[in-house]
C-alpha atoms as a PDB file:
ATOM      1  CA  UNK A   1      60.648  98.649  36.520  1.00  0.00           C
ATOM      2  CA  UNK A   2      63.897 100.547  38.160  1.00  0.00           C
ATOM      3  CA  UNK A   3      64.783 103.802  36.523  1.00  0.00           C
ATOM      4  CA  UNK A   4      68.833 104.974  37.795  1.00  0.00           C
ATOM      5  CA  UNK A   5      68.814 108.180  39.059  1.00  0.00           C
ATOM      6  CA  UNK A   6      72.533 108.736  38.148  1.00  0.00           C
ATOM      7  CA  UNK A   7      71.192 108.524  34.540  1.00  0.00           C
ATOM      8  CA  UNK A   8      69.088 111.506  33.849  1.00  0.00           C
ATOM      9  CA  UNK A   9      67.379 112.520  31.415  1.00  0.00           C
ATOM     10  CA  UNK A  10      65.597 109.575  31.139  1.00  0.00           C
ATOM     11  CA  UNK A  11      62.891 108.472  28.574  1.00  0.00           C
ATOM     12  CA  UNK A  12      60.057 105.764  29.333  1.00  0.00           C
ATOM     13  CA  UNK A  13      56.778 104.366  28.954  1.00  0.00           C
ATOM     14  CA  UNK A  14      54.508 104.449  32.022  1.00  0.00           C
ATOM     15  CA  UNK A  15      50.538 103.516  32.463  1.00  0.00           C
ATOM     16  CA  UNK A  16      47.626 105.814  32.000  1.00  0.00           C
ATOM     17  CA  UNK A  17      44.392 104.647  31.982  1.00  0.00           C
ATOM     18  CA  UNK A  18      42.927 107.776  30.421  1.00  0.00           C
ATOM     19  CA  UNK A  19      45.788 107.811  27.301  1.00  0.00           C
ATOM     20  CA  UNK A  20      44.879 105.766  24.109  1.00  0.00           C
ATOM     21  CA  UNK A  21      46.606 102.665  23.948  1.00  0.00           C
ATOM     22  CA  UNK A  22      46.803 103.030  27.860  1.00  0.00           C
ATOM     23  CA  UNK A  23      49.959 104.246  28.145  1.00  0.00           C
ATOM     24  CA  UNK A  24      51.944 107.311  27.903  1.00  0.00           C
ATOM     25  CA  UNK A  25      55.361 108.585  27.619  1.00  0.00           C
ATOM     26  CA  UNK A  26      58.013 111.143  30.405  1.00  0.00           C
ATOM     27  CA  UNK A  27      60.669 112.395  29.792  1.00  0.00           C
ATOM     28  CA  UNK A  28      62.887 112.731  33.472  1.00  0.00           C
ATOM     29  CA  UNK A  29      65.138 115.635  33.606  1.00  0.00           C
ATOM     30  CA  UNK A  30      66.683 117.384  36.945  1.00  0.00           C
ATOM     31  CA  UNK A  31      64.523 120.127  36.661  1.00  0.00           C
ATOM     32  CA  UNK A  32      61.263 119.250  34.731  1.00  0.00           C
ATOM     33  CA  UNK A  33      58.813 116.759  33.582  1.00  0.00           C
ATOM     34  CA  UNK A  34      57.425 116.094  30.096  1.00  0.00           C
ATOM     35  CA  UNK A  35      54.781 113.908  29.411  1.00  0.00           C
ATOM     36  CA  UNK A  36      53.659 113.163  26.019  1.00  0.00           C
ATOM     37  CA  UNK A  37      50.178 111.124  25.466  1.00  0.00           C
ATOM     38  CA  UNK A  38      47.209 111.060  23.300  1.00  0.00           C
ATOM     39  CA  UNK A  39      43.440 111.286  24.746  1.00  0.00           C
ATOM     40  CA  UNK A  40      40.603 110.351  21.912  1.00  0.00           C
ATOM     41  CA  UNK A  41      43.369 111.071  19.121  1.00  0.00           C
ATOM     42  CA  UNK A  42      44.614 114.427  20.634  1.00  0.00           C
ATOM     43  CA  UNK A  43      48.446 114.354  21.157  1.00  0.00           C
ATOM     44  CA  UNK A  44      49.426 116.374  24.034  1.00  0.00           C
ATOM     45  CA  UNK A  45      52.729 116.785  25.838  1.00  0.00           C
ATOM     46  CA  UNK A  46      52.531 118.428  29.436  1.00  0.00           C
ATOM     47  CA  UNK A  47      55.498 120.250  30.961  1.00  0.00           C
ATOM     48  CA  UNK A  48      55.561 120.543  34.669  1.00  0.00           C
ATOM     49  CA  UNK A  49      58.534 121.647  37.006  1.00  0.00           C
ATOM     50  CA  UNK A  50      60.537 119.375  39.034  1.00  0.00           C
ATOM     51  CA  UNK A  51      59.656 121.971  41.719  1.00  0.00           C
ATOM     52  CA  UNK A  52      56.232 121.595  41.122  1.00  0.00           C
ATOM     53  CA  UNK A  53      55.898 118.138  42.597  1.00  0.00           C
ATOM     54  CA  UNK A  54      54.835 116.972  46.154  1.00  0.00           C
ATOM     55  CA  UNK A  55      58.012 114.725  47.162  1.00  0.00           C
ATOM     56  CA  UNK A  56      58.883 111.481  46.650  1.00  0.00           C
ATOM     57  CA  UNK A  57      56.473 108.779  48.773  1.00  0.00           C
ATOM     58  CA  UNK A  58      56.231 105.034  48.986  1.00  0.00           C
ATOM     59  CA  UNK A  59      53.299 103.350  47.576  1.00  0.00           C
ATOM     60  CA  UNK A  60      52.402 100.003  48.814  1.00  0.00           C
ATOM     61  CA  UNK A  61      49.885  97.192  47.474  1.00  0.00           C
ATOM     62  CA  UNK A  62      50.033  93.646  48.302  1.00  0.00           C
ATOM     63  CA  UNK A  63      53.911  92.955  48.546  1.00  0.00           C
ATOM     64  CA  UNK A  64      55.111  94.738  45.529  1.00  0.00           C
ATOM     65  CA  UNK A  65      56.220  98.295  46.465  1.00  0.00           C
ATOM     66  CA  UNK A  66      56.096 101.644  44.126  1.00  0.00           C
ATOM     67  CA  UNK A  67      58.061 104.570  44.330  1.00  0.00           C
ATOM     68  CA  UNK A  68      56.190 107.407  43.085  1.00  0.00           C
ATOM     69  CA  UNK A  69      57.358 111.141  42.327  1.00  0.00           C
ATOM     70  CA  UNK A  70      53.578 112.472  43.756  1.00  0.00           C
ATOM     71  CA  UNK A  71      51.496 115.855  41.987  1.00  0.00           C
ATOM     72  CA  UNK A  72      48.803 117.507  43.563  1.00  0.00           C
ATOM     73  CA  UNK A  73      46.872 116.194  40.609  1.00  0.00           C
ATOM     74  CA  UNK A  74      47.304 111.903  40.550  1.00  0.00           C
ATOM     75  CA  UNK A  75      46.943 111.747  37.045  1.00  0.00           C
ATOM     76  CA  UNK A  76      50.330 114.119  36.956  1.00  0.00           C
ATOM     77  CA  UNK A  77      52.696 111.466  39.051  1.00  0.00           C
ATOM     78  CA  UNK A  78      54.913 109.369  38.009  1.00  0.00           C
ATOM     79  CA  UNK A  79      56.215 106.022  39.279  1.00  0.00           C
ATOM     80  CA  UNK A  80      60.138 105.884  39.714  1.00  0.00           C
ATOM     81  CA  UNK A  81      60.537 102.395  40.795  1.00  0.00           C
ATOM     82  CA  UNK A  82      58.973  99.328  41.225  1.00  0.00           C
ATOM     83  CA  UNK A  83      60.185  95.942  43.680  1.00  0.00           C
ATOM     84  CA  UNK A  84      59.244  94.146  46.299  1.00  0.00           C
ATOM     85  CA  UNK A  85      62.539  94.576  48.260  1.00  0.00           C
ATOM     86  CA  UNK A  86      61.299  97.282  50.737  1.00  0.00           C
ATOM     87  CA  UNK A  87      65.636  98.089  51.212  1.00  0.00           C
ATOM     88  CA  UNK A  88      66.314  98.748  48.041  1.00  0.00           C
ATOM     89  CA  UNK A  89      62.980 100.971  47.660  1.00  0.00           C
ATOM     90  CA  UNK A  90      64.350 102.573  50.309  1.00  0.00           C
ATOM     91  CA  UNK A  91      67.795 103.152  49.122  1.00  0.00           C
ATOM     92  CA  UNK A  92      66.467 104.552  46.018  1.00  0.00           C
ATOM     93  CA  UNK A  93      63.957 106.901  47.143  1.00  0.00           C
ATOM     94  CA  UNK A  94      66.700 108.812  49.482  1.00  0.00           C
ATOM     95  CA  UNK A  95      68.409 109.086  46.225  1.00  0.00           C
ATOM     96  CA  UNK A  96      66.016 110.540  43.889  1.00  0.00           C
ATOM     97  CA  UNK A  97      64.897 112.533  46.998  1.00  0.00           C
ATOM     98  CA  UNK A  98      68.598 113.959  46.870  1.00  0.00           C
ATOM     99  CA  UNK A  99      68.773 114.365  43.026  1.00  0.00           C
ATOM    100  CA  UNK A 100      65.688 115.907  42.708  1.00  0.00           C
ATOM    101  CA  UNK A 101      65.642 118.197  45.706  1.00  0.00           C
ATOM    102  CA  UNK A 102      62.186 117.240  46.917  1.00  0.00           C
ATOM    103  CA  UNK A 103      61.172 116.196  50.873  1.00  0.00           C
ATOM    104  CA  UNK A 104      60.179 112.182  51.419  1.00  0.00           C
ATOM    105  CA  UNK A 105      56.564 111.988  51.848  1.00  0.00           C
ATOM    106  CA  UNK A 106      55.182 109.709  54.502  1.00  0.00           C
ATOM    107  CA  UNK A 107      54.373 105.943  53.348  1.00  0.00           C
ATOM    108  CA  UNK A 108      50.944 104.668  52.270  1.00  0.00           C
ATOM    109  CA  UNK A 109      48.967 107.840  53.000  1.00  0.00           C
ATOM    110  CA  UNK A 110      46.901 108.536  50.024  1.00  0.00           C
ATOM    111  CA  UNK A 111      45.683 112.109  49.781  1.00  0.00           C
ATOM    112  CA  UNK A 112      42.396 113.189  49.179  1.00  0.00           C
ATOM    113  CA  UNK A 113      42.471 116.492  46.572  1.00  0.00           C
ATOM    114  CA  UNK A 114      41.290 119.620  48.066  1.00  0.00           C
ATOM    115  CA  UNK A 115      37.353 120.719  47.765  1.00  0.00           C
ATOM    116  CA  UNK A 116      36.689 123.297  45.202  1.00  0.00           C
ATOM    117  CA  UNK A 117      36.322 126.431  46.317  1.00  0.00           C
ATOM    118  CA  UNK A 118      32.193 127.085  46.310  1.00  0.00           C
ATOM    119  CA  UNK A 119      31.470 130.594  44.503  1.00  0.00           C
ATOM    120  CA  UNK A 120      29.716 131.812  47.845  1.00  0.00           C
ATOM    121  CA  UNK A 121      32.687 132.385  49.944  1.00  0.00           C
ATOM    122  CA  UNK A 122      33.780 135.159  51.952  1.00  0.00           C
ATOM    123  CA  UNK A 123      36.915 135.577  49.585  1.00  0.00           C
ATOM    124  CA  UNK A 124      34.613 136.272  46.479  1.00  0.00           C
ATOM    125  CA  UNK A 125      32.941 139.504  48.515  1.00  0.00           C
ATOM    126  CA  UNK A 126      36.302 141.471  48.968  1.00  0.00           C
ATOM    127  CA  UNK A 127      37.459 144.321  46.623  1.00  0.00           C
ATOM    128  CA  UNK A 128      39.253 143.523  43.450  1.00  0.00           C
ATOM    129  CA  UNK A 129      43.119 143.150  43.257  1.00  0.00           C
ATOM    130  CA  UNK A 130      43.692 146.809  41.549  1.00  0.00           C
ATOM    131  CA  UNK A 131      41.508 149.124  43.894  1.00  0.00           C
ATOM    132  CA  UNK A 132      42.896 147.194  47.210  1.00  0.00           C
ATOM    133  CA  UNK A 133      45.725 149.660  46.558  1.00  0.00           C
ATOM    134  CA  UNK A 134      43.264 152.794  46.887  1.00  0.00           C
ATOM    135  CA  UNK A 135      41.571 154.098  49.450  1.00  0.00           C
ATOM    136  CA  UNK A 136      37.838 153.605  50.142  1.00  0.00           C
ATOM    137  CA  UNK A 137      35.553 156.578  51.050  1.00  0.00           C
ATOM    138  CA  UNK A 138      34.904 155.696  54.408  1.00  0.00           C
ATOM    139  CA  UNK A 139      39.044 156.284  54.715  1.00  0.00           C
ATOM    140  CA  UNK A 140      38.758 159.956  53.632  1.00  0.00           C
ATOM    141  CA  UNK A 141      36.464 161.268  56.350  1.00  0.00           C
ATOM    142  CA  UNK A 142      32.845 161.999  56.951  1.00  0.00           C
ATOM    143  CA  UNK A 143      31.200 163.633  54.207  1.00  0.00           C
ATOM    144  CA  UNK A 144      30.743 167.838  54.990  1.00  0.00           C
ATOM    145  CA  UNK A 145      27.665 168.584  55.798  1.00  0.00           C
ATOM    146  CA  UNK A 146      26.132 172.640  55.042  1.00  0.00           C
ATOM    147  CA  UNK A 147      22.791 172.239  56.694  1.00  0.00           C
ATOM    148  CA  UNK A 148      21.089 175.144  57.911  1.00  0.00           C
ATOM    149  CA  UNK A 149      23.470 177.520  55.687  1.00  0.00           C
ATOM    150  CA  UNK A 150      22.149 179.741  52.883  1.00  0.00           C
ATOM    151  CA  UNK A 151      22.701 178.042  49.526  1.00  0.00           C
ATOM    152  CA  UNK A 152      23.866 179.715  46.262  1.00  0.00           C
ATOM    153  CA  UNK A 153      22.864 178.406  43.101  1.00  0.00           C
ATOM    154  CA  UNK A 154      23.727 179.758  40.151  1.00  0.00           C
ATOM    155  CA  UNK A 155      20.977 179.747  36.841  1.00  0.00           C
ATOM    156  CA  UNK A 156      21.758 180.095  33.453  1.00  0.00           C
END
């Protein structure tokens, strides 16, 4: 598989394990991603910005080489090329990289996704959003104080 950068948009078939039939369907344009599948009968198409991706990185297995246009989330990348010259895999990725307007990633270092956030963290005890903008009581001053001082209260 060699997609030509020079040619967007660009419409293909591309593996997914998790799609019905195994495979699924992107649409390549300059500045976004489409990718159509089903999952259990559901059709879905996902739109995510061009800016949205990672970079461009080198995948390798055996001797066959993959470029891949990487997402945070795996199942979100897409592959861009596939050879086992490692020149012209490297010829093409500074051109997509150019096209695209996203940084080369390093080679072969897969990325583990970030640990969820555990509900017991110090950022779930601040103040909401929306009263961040007002001042707390302990800004205003000390509370006044009228001890030993002859009340008034008034009955009705």
């Amino acid at each position: 598989m060699r997609l030509d950068p020079l040619s967007l948009p660009i419409r293909f078939d591309a593996h997914d394990v998790r799609a019905d039939g195994g495979t699924r369907q992107i649409e390549l344009h300059r500045e976004r991603v489409i990718l159509h599948r089903a999952v259990a009968g559901m059709r879905m198409a996902i739109k995510v910005q061009v800016s949205d991706f990672r970079g461009i990185a080198c995948r390798g297995l055996d001797d066959v080489r993959m470029l891949m246009l990487v997402h945070r989330d795996p199942s979100l990348s897409v592959p861009l090329c596939i050879s086992e010259d490692a020149d012209e895999i490297d010829r093409v990725r500074a051109v997509w990289s150019e096209i695209l307007g996203l940084p080369l990633l390093p080679d072969d270092t897969p990325r583990e996704p970030a640990q969820r956030r555990r509900r017991h963290c110090v950022v779930s005890r601040r103040r909401p959003r929306f009263l961040v903008r007002r001042r707390s009581g302990a800004l205003l001053g000390a509370a006044q104080s009228y001890a030993g001082e002859r009340e008034i209260i008034a009955r009705t």
